[in-house]
PDB file of N, CA and C in Angstrom:
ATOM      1  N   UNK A   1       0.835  -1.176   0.000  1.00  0.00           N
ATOM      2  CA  UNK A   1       0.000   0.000   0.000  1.00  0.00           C
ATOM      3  C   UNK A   1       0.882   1.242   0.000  1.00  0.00           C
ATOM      4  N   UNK A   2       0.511   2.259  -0.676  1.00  0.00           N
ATOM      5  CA  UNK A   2       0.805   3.534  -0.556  1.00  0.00           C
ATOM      6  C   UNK A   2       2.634   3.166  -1.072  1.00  0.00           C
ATOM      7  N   UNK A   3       2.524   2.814  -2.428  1.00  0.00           N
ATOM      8  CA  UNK A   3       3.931   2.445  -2.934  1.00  0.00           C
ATOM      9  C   UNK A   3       4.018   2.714  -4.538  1.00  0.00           C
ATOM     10  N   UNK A   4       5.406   2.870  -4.927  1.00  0.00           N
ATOM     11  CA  UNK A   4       5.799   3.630  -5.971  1.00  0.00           C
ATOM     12  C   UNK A   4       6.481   2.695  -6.930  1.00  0.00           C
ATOM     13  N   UNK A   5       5.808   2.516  -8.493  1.00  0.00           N
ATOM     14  CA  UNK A   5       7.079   2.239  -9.459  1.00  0.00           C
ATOM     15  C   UNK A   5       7.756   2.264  -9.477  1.00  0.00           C
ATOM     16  N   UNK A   6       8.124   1.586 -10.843  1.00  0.00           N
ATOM     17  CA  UNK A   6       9.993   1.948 -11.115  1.00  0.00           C
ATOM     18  C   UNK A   6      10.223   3.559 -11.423  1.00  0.00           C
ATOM     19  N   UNK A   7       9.249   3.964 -12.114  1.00  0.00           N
ATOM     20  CA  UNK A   7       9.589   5.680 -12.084  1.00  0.00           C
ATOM     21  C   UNK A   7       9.087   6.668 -11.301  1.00  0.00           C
ATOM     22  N   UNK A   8       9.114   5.974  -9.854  1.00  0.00           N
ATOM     23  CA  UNK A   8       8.382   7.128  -8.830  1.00  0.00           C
ATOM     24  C   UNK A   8       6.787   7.447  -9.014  1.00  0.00           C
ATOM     25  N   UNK A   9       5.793   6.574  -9.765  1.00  0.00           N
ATOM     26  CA  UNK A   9       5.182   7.324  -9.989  1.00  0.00           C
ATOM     27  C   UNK A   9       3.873   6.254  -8.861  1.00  0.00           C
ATOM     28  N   UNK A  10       2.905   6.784  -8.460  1.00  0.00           N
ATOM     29  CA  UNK A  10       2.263   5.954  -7.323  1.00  0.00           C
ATOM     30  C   UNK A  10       1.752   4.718  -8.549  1.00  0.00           C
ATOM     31  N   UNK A  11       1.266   3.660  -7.533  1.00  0.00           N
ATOM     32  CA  UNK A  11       1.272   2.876  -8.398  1.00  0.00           C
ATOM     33  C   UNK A  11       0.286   1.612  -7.362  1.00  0.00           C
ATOM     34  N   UNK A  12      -0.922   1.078  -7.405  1.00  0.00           N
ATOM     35  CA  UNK A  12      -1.670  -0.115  -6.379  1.00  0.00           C
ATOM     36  C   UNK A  12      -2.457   1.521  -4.957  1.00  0.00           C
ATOM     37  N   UNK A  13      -3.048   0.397  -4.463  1.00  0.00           N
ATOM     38  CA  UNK A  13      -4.179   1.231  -3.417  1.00  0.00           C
ATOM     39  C   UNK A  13      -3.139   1.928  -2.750  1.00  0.00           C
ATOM     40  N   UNK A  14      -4.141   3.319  -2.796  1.00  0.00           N
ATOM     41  CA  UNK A  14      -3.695   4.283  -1.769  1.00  0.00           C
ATOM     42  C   UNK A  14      -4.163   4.548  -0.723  1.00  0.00           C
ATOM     43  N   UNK A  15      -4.166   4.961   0.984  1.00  0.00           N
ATOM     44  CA  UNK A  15      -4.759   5.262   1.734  1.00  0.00           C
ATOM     45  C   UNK A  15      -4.205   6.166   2.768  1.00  0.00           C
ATOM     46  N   UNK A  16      -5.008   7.493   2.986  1.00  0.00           N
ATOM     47  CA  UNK A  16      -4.227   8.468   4.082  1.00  0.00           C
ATOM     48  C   UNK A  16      -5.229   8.219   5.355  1.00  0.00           C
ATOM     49  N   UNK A  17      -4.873   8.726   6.029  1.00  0.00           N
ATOM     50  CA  UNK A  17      -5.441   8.979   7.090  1.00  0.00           C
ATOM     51  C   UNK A  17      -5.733  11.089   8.014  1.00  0.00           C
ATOM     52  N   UNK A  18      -6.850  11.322   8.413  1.00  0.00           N
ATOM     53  CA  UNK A  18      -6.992  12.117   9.313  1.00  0.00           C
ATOM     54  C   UNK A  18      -6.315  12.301  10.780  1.00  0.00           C
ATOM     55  N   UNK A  19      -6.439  13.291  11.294  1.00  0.00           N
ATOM     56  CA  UNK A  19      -5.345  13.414  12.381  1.00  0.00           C
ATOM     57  C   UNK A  19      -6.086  12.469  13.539  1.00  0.00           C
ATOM     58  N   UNK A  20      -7.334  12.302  13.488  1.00  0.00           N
ATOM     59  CA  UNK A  20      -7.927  11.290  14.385  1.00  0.00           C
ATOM     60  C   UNK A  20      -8.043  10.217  14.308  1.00  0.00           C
ATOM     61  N   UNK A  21      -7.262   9.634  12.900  1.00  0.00           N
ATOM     62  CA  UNK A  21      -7.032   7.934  12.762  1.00  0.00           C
ATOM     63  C   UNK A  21      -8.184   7.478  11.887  1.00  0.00           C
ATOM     64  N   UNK A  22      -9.138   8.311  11.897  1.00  0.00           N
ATOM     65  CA  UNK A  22      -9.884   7.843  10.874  1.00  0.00           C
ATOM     66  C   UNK A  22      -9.664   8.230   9.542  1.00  0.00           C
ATOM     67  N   UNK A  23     -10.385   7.577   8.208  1.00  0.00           N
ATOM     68  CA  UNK A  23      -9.772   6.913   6.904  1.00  0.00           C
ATOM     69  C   UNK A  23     -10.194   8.431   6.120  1.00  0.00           C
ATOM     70  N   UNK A  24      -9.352   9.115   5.475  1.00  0.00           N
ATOM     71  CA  UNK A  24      -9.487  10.227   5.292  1.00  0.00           C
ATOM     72  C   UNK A  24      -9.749   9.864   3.678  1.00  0.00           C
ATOM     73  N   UNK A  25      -8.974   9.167   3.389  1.00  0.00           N
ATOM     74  CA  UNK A  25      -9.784   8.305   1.067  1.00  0.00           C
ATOM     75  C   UNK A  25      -8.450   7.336   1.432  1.00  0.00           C
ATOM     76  N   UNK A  26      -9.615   6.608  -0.058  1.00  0.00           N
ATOM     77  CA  UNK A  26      -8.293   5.779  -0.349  1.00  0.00           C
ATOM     78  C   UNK A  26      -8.627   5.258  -1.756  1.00  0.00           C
ATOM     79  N   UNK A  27      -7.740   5.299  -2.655  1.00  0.00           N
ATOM     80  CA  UNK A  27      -7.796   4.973  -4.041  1.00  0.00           C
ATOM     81  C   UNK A  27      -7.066   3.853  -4.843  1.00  0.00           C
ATOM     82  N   UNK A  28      -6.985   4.057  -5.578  1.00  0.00           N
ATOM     83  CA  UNK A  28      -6.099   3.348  -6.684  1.00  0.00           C
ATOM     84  C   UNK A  28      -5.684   3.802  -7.770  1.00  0.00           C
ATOM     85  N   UNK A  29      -3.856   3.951  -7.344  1.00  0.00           N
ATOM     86  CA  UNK A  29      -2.998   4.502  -8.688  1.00  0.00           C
ATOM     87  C   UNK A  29      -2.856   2.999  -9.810  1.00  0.00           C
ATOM     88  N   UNK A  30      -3.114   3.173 -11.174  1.00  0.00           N
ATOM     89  CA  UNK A  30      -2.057   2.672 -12.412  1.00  0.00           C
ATOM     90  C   UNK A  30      -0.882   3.704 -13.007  1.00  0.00           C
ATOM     91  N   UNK A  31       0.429   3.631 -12.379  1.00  0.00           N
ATOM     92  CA  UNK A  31       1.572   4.192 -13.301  1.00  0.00           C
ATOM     93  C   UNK A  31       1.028   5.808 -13.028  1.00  0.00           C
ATOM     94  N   UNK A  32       0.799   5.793 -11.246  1.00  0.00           N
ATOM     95  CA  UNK A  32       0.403   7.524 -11.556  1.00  0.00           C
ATOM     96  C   UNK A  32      -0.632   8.271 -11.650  1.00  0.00           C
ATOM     97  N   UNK A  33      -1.716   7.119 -12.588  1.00  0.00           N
ATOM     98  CA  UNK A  33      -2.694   7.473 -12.794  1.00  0.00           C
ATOM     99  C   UNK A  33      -4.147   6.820 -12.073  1.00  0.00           C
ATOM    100  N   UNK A  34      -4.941   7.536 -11.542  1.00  0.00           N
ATOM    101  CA  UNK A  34      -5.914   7.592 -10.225  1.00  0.00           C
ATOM    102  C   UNK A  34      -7.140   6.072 -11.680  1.00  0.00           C
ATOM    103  N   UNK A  35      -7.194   5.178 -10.747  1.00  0.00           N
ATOM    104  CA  UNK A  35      -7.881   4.318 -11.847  1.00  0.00           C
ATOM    105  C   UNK A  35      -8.721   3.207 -10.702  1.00  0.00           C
ATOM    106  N   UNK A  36     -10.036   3.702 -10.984  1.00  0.00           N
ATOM    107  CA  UNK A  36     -11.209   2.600  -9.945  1.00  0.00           C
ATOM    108  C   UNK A  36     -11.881   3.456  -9.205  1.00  0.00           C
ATOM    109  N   UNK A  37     -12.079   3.165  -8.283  1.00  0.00           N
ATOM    110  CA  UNK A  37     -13.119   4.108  -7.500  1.00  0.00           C
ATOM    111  C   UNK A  37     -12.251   4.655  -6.349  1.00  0.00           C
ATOM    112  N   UNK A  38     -12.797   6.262  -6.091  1.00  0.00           N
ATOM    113  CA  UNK A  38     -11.826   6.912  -4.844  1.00  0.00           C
ATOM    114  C   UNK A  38     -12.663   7.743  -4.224  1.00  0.00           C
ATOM    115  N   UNK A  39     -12.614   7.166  -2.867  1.00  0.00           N
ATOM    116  CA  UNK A  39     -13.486   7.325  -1.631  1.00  0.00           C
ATOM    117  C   UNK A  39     -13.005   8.418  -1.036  1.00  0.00           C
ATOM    118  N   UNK A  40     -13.425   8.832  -0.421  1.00  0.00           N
ATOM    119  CA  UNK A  40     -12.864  10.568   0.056  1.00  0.00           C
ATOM    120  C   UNK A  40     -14.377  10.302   1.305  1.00  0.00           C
ATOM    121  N   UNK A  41     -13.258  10.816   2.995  1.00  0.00           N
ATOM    122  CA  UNK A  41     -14.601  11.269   3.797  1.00  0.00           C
ATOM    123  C   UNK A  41     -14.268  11.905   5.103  1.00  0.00           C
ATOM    124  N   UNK A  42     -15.153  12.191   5.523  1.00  0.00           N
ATOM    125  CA  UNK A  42     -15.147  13.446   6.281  1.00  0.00           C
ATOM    126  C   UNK A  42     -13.996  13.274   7.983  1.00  0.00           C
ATOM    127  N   UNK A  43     -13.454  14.018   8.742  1.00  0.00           N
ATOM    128  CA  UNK A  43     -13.331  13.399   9.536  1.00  0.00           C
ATOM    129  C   UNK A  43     -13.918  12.780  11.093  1.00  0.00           C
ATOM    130  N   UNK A  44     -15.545  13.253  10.809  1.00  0.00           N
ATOM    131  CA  UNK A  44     -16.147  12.416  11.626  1.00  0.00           C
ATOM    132  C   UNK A  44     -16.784  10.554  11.088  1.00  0.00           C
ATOM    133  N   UNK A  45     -16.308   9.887   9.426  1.00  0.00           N
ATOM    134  CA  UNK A  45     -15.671   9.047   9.214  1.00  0.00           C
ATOM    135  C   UNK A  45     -17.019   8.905   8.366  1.00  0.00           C
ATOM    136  N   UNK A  46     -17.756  10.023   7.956  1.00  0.00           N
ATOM    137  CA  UNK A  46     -18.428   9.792   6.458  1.00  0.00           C
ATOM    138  C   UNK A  46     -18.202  10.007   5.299  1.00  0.00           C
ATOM    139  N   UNK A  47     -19.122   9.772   4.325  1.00  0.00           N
ATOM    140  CA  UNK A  47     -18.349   9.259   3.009  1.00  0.00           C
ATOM    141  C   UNK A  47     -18.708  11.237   2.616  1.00  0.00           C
ATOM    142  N   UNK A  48     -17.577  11.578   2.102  1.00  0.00           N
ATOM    143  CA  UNK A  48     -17.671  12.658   1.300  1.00  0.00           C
ATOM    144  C   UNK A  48     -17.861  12.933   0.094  1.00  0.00           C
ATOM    145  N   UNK A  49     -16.939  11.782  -0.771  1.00  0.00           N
ATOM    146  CA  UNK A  49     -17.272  11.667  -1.748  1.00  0.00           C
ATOM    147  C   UNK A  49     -17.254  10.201  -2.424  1.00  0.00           C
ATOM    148  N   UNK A  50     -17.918   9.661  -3.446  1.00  0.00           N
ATOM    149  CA  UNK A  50     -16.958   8.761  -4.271  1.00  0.00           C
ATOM    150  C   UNK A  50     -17.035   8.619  -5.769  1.00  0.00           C
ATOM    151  N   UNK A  51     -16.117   8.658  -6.429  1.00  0.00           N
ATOM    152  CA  UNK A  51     -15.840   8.690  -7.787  1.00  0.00           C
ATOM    153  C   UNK A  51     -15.205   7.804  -8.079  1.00  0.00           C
ATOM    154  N   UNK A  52     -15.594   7.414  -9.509  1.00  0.00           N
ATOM    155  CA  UNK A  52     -15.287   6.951 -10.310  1.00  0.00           C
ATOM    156  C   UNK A  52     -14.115   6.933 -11.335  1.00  0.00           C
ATOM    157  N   UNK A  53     -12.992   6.432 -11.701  1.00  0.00           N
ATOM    158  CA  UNK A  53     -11.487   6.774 -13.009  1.00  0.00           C
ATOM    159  C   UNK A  53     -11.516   5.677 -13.624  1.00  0.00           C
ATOM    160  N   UNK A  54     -11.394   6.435 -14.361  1.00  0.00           N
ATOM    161  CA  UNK A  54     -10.541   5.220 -15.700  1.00  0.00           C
ATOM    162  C   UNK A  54      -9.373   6.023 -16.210  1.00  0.00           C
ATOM    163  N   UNK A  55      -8.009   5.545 -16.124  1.00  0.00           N
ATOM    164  CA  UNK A  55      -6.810   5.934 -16.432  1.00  0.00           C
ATOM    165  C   UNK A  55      -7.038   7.854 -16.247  1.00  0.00           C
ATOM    166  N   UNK A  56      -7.126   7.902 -14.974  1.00  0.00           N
ATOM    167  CA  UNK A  56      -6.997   9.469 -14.458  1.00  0.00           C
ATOM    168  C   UNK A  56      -8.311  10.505 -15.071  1.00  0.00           C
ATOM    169  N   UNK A  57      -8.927   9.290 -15.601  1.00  0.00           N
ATOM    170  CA  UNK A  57     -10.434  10.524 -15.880  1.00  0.00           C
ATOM    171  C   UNK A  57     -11.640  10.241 -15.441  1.00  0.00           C
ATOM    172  N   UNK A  58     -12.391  10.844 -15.068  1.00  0.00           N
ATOM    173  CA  UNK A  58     -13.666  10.813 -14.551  1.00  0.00           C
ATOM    174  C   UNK A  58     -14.276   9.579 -15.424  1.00  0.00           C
ATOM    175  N   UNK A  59     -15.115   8.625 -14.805  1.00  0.00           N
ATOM    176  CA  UNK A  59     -16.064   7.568 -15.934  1.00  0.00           C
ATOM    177  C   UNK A  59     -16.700   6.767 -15.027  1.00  0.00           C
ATOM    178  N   UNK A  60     -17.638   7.239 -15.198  1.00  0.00           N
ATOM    179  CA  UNK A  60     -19.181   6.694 -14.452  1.00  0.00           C
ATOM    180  C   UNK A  60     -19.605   7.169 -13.293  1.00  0.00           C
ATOM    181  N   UNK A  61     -20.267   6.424 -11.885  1.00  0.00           N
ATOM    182  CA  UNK A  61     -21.240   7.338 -11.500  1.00  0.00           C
ATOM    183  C   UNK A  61     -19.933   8.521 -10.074  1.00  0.00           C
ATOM    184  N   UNK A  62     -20.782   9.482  -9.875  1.00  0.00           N
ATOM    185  CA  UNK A  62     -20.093  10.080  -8.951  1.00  0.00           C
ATOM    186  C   UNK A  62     -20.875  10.337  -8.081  1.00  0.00           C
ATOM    187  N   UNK A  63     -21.118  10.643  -6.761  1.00  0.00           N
ATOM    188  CA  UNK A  63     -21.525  11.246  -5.557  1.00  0.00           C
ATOM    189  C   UNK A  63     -21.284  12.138  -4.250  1.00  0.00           C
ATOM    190  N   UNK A  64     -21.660  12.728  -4.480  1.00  0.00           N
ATOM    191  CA  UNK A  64     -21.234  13.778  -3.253  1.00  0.00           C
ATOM    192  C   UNK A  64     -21.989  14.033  -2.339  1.00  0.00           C
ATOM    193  N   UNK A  65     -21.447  14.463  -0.959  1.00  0.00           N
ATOM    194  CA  UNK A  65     -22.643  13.570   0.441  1.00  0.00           C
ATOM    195  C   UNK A  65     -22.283  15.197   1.343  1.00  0.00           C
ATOM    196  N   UNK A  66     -23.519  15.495   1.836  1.00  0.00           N
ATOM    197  CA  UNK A  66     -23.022  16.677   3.310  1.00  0.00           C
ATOM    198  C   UNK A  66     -22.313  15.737   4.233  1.00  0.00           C
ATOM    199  N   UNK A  67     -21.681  16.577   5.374  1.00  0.00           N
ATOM    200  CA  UNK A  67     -21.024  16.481   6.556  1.00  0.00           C
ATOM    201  C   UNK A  67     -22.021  15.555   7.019  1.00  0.00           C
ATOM    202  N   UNK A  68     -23.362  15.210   7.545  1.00  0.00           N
ATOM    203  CA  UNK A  68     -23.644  14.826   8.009  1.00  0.00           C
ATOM    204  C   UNK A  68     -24.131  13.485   7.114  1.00  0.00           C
ATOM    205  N   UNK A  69     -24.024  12.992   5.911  1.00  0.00           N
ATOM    206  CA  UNK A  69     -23.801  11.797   5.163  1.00  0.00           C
ATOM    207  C   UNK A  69     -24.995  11.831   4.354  1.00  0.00           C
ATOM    208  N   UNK A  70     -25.802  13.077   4.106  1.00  0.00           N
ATOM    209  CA  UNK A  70     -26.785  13.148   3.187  1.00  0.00           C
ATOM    210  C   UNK A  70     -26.290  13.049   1.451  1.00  0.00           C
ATOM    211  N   UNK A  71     -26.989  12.596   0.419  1.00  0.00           N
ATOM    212  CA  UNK A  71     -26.246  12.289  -0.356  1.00  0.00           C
ATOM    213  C   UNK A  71     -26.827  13.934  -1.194  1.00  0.00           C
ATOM    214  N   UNK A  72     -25.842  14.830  -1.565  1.00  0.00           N
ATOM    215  CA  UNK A  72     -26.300  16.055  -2.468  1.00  0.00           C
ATOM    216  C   UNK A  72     -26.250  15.757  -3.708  1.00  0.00           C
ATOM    217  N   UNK A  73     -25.164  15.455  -4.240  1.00  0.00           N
ATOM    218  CA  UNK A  73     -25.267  15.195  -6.063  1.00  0.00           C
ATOM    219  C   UNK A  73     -25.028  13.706  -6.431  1.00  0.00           C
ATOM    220  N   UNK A  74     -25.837  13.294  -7.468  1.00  0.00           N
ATOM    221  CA  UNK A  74     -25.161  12.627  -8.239  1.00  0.00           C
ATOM    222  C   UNK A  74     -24.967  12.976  -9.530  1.00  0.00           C
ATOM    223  N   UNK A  75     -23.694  12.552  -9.970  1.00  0.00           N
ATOM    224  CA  UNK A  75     -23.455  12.676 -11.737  1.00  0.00           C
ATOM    225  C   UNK A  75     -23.280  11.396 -12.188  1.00  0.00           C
ATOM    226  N   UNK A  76     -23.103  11.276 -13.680  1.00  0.00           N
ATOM    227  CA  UNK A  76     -22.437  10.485 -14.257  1.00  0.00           C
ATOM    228  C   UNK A  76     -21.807  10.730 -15.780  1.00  0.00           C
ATOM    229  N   UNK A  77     -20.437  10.207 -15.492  1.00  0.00           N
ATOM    230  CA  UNK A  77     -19.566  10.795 -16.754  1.00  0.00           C
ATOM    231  C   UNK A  77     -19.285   9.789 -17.605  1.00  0.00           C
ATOM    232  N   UNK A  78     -19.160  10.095 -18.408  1.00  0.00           N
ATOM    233  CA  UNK A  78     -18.760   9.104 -19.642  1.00  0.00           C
ATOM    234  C   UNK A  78     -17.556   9.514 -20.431  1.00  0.00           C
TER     235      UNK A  78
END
């Protein structure tokens, strides 16, 4: 986790953390590029966001949630 290619570039699941230990996102690099779904959330440990990549671009559904885990938008990209 949270590891780099041969050319530095990120590369397999990523995951940070908030200063309170809870899961702040976590994704998935190919060669750098953000590819699968990437979770993003708040730090009382709701979902903020989650999107969708295909080789570093937006593709398919997206969602975006208030602080308190209401869901505000959805999109979807193609």
């Amino acid at each position: 986790m949270n590891a780099y290619n041969d050319k530095g570039e990120k590369h397999g699941p990523w995951e940070e953390y908030h200063d309170n230990g809870k899961l702040w996102y976590k994704v998935n690099y190919v060669n750098g590029k953000i590819d699968g779904l990437f979770m993003c959330y708040f730090s009382n440990g709701k979902l903020r966001y989650k999107e969708n990549y295909v080789n570093g671009n937006f593709h398919g559904l997206s969602e975006d949630y208030n602080y308190e885990g209401d869901l505000l938008r959805k999109q979807f990209f193609l």
